[in-house]
Protein backbone atom coordinates (compact mmCIF):
# COMPACT_ATOMS: atom_id res chain seq x y z
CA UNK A 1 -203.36 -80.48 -170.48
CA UNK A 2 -200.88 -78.43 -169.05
CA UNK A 3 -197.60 -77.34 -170.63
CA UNK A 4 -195.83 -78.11 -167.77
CA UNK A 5 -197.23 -82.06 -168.15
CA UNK A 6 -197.19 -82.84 -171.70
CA UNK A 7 -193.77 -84.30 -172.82
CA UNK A 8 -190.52 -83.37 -173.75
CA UNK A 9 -189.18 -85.69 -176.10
CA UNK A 10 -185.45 -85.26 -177.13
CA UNK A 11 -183.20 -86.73 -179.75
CA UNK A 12 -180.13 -87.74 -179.01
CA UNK A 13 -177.30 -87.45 -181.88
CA UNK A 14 -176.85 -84.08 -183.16
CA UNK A 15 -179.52 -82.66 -180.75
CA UNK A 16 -178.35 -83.30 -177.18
CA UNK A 17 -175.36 -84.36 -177.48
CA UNK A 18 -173.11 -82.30 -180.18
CA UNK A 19 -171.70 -86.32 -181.58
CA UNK A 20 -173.44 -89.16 -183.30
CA UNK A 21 -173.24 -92.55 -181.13
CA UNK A 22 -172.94 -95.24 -184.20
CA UNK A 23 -170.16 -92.88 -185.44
CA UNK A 24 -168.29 -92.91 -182.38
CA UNK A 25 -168.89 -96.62 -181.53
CA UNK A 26 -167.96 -97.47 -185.38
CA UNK A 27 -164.50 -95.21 -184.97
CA UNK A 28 -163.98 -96.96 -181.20
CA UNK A 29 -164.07 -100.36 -182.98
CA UNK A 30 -161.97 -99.38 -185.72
CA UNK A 31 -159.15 -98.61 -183.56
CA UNK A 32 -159.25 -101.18 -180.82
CA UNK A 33 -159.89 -103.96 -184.11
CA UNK A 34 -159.75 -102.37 -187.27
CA UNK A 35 -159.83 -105.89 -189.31
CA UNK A 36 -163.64 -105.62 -188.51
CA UNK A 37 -163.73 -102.89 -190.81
CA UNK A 38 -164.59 -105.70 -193.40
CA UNK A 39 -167.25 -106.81 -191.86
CA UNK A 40 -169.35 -103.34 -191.31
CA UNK A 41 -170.86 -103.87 -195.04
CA UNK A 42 -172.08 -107.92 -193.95
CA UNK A 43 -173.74 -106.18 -190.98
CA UNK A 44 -175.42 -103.33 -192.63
CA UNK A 45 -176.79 -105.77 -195.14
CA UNK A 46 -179.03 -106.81 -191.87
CA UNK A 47 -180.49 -103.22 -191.54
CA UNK A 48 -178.89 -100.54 -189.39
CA UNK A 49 -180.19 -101.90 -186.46
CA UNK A 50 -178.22 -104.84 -187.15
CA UNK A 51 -175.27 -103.12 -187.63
CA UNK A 52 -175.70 -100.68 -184.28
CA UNK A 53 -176.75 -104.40 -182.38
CA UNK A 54 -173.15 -105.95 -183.82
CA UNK A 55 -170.94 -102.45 -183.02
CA UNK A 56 -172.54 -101.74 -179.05
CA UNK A 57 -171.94 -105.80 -178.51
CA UNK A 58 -167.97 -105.11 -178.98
CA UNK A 59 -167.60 -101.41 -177.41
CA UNK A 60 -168.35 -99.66 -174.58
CA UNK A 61 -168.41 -95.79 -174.96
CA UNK A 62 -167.38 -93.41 -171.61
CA UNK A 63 -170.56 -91.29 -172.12
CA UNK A 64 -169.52 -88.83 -169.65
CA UNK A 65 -166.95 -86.86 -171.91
CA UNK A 66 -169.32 -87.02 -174.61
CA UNK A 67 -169.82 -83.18 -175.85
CA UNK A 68 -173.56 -81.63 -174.93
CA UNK A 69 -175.29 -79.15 -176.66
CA UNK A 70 -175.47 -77.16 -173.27
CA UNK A 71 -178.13 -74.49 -173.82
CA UNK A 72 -180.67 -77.42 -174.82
CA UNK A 73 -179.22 -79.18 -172.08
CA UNK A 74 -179.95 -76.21 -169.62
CA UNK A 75 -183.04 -75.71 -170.70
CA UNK A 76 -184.25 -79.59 -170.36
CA UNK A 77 -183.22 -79.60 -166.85
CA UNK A 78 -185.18 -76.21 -166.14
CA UNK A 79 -187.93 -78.10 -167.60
CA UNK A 80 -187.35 -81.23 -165.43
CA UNK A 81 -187.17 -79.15 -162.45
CA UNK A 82 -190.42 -77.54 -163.19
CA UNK A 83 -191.81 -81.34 -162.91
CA UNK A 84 -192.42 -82.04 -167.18
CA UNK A 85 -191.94 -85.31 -167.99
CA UNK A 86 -188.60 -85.67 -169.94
CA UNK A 87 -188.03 -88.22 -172.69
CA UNK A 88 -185.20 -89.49 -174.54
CA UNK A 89 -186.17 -90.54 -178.14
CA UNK A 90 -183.14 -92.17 -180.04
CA UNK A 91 -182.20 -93.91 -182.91
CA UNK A 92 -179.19 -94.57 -180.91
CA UNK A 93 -178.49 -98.67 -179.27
CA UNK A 94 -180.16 -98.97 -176.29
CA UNK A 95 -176.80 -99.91 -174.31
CA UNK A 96 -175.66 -96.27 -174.84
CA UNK A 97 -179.42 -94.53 -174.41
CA UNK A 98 -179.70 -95.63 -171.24
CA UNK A 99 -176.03 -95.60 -169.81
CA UNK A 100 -176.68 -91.29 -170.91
CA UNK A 101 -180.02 -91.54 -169.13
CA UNK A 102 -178.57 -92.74 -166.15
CA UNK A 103 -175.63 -90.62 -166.34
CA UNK A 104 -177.77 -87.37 -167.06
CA UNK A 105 -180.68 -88.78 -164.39
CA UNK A 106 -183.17 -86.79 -165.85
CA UNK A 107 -185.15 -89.04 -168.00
CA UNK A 108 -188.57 -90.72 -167.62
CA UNK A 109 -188.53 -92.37 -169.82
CA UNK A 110 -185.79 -93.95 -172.74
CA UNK A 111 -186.93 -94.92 -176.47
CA UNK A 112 -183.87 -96.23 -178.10
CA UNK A 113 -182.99 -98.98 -181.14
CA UNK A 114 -182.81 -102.23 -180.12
CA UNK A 115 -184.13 -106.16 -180.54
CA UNK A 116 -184.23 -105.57 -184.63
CA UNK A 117 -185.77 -101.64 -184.80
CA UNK A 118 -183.75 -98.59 -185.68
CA UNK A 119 -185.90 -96.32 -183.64
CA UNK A 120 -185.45 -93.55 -186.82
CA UNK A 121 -187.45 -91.47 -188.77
CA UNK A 122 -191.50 -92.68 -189.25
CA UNK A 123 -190.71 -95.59 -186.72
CA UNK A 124 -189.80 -93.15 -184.04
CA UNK A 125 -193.08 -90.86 -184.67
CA UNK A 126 -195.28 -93.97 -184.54
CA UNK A 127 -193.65 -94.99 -180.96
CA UNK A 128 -194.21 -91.34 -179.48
CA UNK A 129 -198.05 -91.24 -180.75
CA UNK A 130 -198.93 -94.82 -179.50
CA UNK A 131 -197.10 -93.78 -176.17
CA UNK A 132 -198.24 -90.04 -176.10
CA UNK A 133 -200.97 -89.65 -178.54
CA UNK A 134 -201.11 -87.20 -181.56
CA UNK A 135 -200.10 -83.93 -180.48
CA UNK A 136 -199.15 -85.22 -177.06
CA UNK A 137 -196.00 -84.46 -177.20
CA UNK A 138 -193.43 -81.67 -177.66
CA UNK A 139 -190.23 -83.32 -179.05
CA UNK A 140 -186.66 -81.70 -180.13
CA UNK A 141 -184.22 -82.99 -183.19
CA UNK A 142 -182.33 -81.68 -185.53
CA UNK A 143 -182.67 -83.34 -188.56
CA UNK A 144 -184.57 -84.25 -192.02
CA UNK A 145 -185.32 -87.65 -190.47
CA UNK A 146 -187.17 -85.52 -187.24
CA UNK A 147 -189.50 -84.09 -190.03
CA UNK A 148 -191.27 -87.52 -189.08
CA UNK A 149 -191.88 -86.83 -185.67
CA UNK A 150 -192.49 -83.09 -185.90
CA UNK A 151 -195.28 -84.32 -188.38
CA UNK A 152 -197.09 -85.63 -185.16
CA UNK A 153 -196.07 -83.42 -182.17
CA UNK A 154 -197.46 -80.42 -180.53
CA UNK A 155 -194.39 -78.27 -181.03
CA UNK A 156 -191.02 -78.64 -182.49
CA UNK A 157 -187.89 -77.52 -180.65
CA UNK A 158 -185.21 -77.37 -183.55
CA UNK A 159 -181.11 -77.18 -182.48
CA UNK A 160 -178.43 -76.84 -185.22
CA UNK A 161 -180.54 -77.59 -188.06
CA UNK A 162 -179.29 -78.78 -191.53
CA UNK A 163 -180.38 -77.11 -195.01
CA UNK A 164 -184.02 -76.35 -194.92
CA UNK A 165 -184.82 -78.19 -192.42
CA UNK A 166 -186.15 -75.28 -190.34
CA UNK A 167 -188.54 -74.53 -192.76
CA UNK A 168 -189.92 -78.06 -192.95
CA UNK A 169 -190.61 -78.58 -189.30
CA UNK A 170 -191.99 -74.71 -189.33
CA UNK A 171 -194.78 -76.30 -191.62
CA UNK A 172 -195.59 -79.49 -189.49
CA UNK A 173 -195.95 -78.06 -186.28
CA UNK A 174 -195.16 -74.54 -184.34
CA UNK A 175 -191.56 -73.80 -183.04
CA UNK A 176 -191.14 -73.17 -179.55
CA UNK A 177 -187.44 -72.54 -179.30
CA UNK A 178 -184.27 -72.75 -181.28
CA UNK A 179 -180.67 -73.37 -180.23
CA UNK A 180 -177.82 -73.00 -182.76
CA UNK A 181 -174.46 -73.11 -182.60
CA UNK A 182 -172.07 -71.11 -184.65
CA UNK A 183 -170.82 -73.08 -187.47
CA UNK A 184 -167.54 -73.71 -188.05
CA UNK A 185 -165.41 -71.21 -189.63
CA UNK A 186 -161.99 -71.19 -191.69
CA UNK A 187 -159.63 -71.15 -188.06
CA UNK A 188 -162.09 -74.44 -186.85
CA UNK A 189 -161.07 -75.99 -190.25
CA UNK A 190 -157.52 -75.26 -189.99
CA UNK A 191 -157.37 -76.19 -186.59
CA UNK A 192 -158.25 -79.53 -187.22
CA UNK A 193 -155.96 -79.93 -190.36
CA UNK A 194 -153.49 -78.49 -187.94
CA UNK A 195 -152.16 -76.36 -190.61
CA UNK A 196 -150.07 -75.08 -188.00
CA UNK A 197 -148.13 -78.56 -188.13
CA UNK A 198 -146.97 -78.34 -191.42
CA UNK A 199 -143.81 -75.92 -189.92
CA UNK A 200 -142.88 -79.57 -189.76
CA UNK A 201 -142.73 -80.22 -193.47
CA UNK A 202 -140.24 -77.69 -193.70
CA UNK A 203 -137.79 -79.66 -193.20
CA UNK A 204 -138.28 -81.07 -196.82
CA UNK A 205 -135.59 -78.04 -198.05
CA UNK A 206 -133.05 -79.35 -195.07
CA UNK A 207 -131.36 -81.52 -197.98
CA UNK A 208 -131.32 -78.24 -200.16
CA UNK A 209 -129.23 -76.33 -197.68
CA UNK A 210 -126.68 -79.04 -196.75
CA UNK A 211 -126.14 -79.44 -200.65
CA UNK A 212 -125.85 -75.26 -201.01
CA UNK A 213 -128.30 -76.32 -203.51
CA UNK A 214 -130.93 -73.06 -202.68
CA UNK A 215 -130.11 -70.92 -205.54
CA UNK A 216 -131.44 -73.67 -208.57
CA UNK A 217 -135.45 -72.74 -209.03
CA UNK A 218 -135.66 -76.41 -210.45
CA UNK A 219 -135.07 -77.86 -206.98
CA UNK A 220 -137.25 -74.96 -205.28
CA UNK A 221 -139.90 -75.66 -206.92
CA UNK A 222 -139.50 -80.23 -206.88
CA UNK A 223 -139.67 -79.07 -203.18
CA UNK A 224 -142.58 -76.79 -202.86
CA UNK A 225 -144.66 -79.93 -204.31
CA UNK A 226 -143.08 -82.59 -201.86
CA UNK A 227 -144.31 -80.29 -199.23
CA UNK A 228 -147.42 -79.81 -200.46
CA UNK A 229 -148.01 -83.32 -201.10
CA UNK A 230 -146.71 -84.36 -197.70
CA UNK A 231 -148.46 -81.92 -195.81
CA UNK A 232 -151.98 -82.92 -197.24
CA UNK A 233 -151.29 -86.41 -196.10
CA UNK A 234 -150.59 -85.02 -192.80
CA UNK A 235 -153.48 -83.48 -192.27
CA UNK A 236 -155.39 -86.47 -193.87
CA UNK A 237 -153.29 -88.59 -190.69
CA UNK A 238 -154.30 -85.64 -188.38
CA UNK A 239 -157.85 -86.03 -188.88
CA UNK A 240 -158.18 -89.74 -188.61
CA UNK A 241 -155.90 -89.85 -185.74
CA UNK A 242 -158.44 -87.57 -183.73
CA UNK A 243 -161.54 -89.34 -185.05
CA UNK A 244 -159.90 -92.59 -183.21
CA UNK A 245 -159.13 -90.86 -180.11
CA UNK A 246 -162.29 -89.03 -179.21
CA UNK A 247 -162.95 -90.27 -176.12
CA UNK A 248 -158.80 -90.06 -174.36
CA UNK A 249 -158.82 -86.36 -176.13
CA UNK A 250 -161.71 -85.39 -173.97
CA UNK A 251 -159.59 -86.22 -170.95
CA UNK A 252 -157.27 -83.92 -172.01
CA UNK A 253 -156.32 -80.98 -170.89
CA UNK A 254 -155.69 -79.33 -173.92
CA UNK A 255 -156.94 -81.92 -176.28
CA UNK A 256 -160.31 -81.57 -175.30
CA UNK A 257 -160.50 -78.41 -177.37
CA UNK A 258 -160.09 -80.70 -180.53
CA UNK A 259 -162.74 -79.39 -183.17
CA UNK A 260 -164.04 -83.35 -183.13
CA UNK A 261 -163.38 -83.90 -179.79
CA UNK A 262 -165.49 -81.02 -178.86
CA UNK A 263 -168.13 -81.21 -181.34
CA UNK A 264 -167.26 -77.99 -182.43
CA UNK A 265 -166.92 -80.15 -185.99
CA UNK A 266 -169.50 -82.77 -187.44
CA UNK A 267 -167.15 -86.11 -187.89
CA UNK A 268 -168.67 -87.10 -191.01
CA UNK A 269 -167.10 -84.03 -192.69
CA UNK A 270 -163.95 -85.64 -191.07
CA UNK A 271 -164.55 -88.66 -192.80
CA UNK A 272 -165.20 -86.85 -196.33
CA UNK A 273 -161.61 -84.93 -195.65
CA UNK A 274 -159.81 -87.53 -194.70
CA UNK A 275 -159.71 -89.38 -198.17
CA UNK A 276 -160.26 -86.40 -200.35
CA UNK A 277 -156.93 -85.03 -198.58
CA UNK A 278 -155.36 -88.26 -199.09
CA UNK A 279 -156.35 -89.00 -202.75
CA UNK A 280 -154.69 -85.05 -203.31
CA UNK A 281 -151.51 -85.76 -201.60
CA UNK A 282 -150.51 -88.94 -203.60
CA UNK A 283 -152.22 -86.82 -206.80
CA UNK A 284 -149.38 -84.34 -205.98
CA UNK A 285 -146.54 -86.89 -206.05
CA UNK A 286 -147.70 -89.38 -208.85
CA UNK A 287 -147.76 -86.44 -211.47
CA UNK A 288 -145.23 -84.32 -210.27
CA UNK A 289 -142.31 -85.89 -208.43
CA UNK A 290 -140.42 -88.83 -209.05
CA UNK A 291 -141.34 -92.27 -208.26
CA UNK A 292 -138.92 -92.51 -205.10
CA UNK A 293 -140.71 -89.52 -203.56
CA UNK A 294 -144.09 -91.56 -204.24
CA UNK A 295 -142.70 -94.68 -202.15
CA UNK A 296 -141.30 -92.70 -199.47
CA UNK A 297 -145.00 -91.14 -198.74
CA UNK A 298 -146.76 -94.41 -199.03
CA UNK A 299 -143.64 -95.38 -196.07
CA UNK A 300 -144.66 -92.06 -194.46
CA UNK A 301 -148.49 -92.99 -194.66
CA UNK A 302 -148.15 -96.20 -193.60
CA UNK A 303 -146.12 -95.80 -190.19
CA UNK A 304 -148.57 -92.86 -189.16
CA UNK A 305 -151.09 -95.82 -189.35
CA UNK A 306 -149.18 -97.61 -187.25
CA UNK A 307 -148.88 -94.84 -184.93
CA UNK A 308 -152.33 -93.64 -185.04
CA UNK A 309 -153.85 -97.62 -184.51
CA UNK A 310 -151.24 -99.30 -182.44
CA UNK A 311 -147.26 -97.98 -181.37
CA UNK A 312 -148.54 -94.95 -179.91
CA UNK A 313 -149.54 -96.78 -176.69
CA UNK A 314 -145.99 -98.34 -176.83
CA UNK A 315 -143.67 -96.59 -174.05
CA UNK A 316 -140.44 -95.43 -176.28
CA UNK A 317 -141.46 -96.82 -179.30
CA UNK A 318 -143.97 -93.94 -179.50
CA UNK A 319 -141.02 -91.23 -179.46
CA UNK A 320 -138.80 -93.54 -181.49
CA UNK A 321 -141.55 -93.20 -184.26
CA UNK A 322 -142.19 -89.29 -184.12
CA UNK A 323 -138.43 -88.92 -184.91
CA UNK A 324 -138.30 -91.40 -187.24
CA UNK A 325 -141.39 -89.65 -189.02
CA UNK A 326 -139.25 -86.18 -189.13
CA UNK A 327 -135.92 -87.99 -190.26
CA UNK A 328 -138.63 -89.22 -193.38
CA UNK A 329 -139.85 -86.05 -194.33
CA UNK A 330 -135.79 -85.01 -194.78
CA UNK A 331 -135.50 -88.35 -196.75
CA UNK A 332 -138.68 -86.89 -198.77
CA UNK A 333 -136.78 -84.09 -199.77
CA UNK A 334 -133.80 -85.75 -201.02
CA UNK A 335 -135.97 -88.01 -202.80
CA UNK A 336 -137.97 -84.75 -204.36
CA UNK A 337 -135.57 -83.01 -205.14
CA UNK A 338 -132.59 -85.51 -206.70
CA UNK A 339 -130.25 -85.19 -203.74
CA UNK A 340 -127.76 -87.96 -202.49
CA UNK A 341 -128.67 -89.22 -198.86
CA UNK A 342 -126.16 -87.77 -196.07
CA UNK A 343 -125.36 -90.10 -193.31
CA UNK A 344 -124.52 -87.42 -191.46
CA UNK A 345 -127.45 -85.28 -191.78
CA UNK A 346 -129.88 -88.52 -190.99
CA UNK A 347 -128.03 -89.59 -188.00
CA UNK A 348 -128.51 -85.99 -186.65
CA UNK A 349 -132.32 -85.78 -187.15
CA UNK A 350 -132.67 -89.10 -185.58
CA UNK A 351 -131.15 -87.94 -182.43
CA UNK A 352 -132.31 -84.63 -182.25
CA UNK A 353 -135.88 -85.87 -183.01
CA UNK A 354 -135.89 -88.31 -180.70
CA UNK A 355 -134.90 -85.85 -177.73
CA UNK A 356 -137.99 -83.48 -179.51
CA UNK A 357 -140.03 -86.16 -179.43
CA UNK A 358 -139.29 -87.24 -175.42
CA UNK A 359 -139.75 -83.55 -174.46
CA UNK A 360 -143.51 -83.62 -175.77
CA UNK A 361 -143.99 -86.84 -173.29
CA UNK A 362 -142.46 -85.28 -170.33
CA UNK A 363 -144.35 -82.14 -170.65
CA UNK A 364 -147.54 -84.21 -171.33
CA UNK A 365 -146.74 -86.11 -167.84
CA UNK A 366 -145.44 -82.72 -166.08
CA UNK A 367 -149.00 -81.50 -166.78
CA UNK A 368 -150.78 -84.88 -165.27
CA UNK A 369 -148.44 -85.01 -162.41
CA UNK A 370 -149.51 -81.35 -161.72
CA UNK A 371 -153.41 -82.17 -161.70
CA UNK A 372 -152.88 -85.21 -159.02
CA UNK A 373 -153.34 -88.21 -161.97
CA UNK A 374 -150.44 -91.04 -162.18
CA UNK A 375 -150.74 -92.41 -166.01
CA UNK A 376 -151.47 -91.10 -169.50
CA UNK A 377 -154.74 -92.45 -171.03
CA UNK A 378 -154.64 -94.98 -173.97
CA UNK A 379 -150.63 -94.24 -173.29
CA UNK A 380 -148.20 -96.48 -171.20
CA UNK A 381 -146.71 -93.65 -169.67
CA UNK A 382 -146.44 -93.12 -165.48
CA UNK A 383 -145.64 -89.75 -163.81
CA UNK A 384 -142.68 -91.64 -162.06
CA UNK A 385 -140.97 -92.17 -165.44
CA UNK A 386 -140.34 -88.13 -165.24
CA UNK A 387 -136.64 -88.86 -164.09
CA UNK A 388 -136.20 -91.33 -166.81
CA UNK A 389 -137.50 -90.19 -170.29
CA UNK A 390 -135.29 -86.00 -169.33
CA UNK A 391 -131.97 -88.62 -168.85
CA UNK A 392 -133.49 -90.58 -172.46
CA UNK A 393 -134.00 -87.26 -173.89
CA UNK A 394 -131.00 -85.00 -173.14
CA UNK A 395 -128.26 -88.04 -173.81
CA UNK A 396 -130.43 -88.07 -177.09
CA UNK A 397 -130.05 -84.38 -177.88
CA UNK A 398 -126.26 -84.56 -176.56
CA UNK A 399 -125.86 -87.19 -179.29
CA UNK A 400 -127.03 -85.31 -182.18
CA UNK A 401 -124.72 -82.48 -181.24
CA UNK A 402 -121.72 -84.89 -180.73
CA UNK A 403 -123.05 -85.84 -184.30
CA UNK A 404 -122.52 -82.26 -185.58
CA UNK A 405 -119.19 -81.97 -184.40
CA UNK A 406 -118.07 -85.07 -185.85
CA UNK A 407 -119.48 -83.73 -189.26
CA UNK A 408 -117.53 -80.86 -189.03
CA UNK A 409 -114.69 -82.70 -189.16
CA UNK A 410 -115.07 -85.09 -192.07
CA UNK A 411 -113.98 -84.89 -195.56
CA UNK A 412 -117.02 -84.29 -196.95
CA UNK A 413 -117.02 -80.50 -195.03
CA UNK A 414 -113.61 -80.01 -196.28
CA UNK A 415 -115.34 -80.51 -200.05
CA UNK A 416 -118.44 -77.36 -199.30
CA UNK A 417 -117.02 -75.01 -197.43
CA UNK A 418 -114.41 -73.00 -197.91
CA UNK A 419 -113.38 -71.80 -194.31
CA UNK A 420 -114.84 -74.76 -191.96
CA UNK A 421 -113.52 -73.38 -189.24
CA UNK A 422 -116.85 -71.29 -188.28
CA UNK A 423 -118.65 -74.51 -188.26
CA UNK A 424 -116.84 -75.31 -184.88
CA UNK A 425 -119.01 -72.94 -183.22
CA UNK A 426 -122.13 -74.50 -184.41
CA UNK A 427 -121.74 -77.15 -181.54
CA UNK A 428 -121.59 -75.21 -178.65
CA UNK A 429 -124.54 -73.26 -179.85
CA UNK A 430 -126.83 -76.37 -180.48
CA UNK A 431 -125.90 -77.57 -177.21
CA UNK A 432 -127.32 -74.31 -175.32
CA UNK A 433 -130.28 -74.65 -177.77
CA UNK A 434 -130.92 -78.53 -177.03
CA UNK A 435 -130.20 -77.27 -173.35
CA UNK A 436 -132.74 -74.79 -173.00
CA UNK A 437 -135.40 -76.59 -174.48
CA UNK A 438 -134.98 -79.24 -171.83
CA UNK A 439 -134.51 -76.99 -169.40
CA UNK A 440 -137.85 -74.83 -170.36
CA UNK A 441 -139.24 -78.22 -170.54
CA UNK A 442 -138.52 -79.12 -166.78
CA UNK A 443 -140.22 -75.75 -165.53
CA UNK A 444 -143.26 -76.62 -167.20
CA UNK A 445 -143.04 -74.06 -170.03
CA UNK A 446 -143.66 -76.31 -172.61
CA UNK A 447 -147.24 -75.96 -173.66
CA UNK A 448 -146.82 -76.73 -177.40
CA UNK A 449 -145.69 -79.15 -179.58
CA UNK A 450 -141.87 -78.46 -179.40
CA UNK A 451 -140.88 -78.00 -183.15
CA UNK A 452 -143.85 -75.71 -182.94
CA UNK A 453 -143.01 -73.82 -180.10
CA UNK A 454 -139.02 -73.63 -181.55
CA UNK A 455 -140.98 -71.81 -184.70
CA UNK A 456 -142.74 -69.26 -182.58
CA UNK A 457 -139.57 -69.18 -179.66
CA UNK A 458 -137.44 -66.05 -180.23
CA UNK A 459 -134.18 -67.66 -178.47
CA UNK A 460 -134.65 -70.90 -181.26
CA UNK A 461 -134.73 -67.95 -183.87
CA UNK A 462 -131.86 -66.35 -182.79
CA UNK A 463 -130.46 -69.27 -182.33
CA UNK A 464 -131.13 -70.46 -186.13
CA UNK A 465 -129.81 -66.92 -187.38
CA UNK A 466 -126.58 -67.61 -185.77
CA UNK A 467 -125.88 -70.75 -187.43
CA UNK A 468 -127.26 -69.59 -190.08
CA UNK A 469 -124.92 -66.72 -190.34
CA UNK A 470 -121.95 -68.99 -189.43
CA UNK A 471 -122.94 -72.16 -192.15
CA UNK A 472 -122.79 -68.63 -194.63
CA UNK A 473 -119.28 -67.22 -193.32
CA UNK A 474 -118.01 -70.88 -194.02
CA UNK A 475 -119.09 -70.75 -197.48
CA UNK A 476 -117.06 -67.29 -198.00
């Protein structure tokens, strides 16, 4: 038999495609129900198959964005070309086999799980031989369950394989070609912790500054643990968020560069983070910080939830959120770190936040009104409402510097600082800052998120020198 006609049999999950199917059908019904949650262990009691059968019923998957493994891929079609019969063998539903086969149209022929079989492991092998015959059949995977198949086959094409499974499929059959990936290294890991985004958590010491409380190492150190505590739950947010929002992250722009979203990261080490981080956070705050801190995270947890399942498809309500997220991480500090809630100081963030917060939407539908498209996916968001969310945003910003200068004027300024008359020129200043941000904004120079991009901006630094330099000549 000739090379050219014996077949090519290829896995799906993990081997062509750089994503697992049940994982990303199980995370896509999660988010559009997630009370079916409790029933994924009444299903599994059935047998996988059951479970994939009860999932692929209640989801549909867009397996176009789905993230290949494009040197296998490459290399199939060469193979197609050449006239070899290709095969996809999958333990995936057959609802999502097939909707790839057609989508790829390079398949033969499609194996897949279905009517009661999880087309896995030994049941796989036994389909390929009764179809193909012993040694009738070259076949690619990538995992300990392949060890099955390779058992049987002719030769073993192995891509990304896990611990020793290399040498196992070396001993069942010869190895014809290999494709592997670089793993993921410490930048793909902080990348999708966003470690980046805990700048954000900074603003935990916010209450330690308004009280000119930043010489007392007691308070320093209350502080360092809120934001270590809160920035572990982040991340634990920041991972589940882009588990549920795979597929509109591919659609992206920008997003589509996701560790997850690309495959460049296997979700189930996602899944292991997420609680791990989560269990560490509250860890943190339980033993360390007082109780009020502890209920102000479980608030914090709980409305990124809400974010991450439901409100951020909400037009305003989305934005209203975000700030109301920073305002709590202020709150967290207070509550760290002993300090009396300011009025002042919360009315500010909410305002200010809430303009941040709008200028990461109108940049997000600058860039989609650039590339021809009219709405945000999985957002209710329309390029038209341009004109309306820079008017929500810059009355929003006005208002936290009208804020400001009411502050400056109120009793309690009169009590910590000795000459408040610098303060007066903290308004003006903020309103250039909150000015050119919006203004950067509308010239599509926004590319980051924009308490980010204020970290790495030399005009915000310069900016935060000043007033920090004038909040210190008030003090004199």
């Amino acid at each position: 038999m000739k090379t050219e006609r014996i077949p090519l049999c290829v896995d799906l999950d993990g081997t062509l495609i750089r994503s697992d199917i049940l994982i990303e059908s199980f995370l896509l019904l999660i988010k559009q129900k997630p009370w079916f949650i409790f029933l994924i262990p009444l299903w599994l009691l059935r047998g996988r198959a059951a479970l994939k059968e009860e999932i692929a019923r209640r989801v549909n998957l867009d397996v176009q964005t789905l993230p290949c493994q494009v040197e296998l891929l490459e290399f199939v079609r060469r193979e197609h070309s050449n006239g070899r019969p290709i095969v996809l063998a999958t333990s995936s539903h057959h609802k999502f086999a097939n909707a790839i086969a057609q989508h790829l149209g390079i398949f033969t022929a499609v194996h897949s799980s279905g009517e009661g079989v999880n087309l896995s492991g030994a049941k796989k092998r036994d389909l390929l031989v009764h179809c193909y015959g012993e040694r009738g059949f070259d076949y690619a995977g990538n995992s300990r369950a392949d060890i099955h198949v390779w058992s049987k086959a002719r030769q073993a094409i192995v891509v990304n394989p896990g611990a020793g499974v290399f040498s196992c499929a070396a001993d069942q059959c010869p190895i014809s070609h290999t494709f592997q990936d670089r793993r993921p290294g410490i930048k793909t890991y902080a990348k999708a912790l966003r470690v980046h985004q805990w700048l954000k958590n900074i603003l935990i010491f916010i209450p330690m500054l308004g009280a000119h409380e930043l010489t007392n190492p007691h308070i320093w150190a209350e502080g360092f643990l809120a934001f270590v505590s809160l920035s572990l739950c982040a991340s634990s947010v920041y991972l589940l968020n882009d588990l549920l929002d795979l597929q509109a992250d591919r659609l992206h722009p920008q997003k589509r560069h996701r560790p997850f979203a690309s495959g460049n990261l296997s979700m189930i080490q996602g899944m292991i983070l997420i609680p791990l981080l989560l269990i560490s956070a509250f860890a943190v705050a339980a033993l360390w910080l007082p109780a009020t801190f502890l209920i102000v995270l479980i608030g914090y947890y709980l409305l990124t939830l809400s974010y991450s399942f439901w409100l951020k498809a909400v037009v305003l309500l989305d934005a209203l959120l975000l700030a109301g997220l920073y305002t709590i991480r202020i709150i967290g500090g207070m509550a760290a770190t002993h300090i009396q809630p300011s009025f002042w100081l919360l009315a500010f963030s909410i305002f200010l936040f809430f303009s941040l917060a709008l200028v990461k939407r109108y940049s997000e539908l600058l860039v989609l009104k650039q590339r021809g498209q009219l709405t945000t996916h999985g957002r209710g968001y329309h390029v038209e409402d341009l004109v309306m969310l820079m008017g929500f945003g810059v009355a929003s910003g006005f208002m936290a510097v009208l804020v400001s200068a009411l502050y400056i004027n109120s009793d309690k300024v009169r009590a910590l600082y000795q000459h408040p008359v610098f303060l007066w020129l903290v308004s003006p200043i903020l309103l250039y800052w909150t000015s050119r941000i919006w203004l950067i904004t509308h010239r599509g120079g926004m590319h980051d998120d924009p308490v980010v991009f204020a970290a790495k901006d030399k005009g915000s630094w310069v900016t935060a020198l000043i007033v920090g330099g004038l909040l210190w000549l008030a003090t004199l």
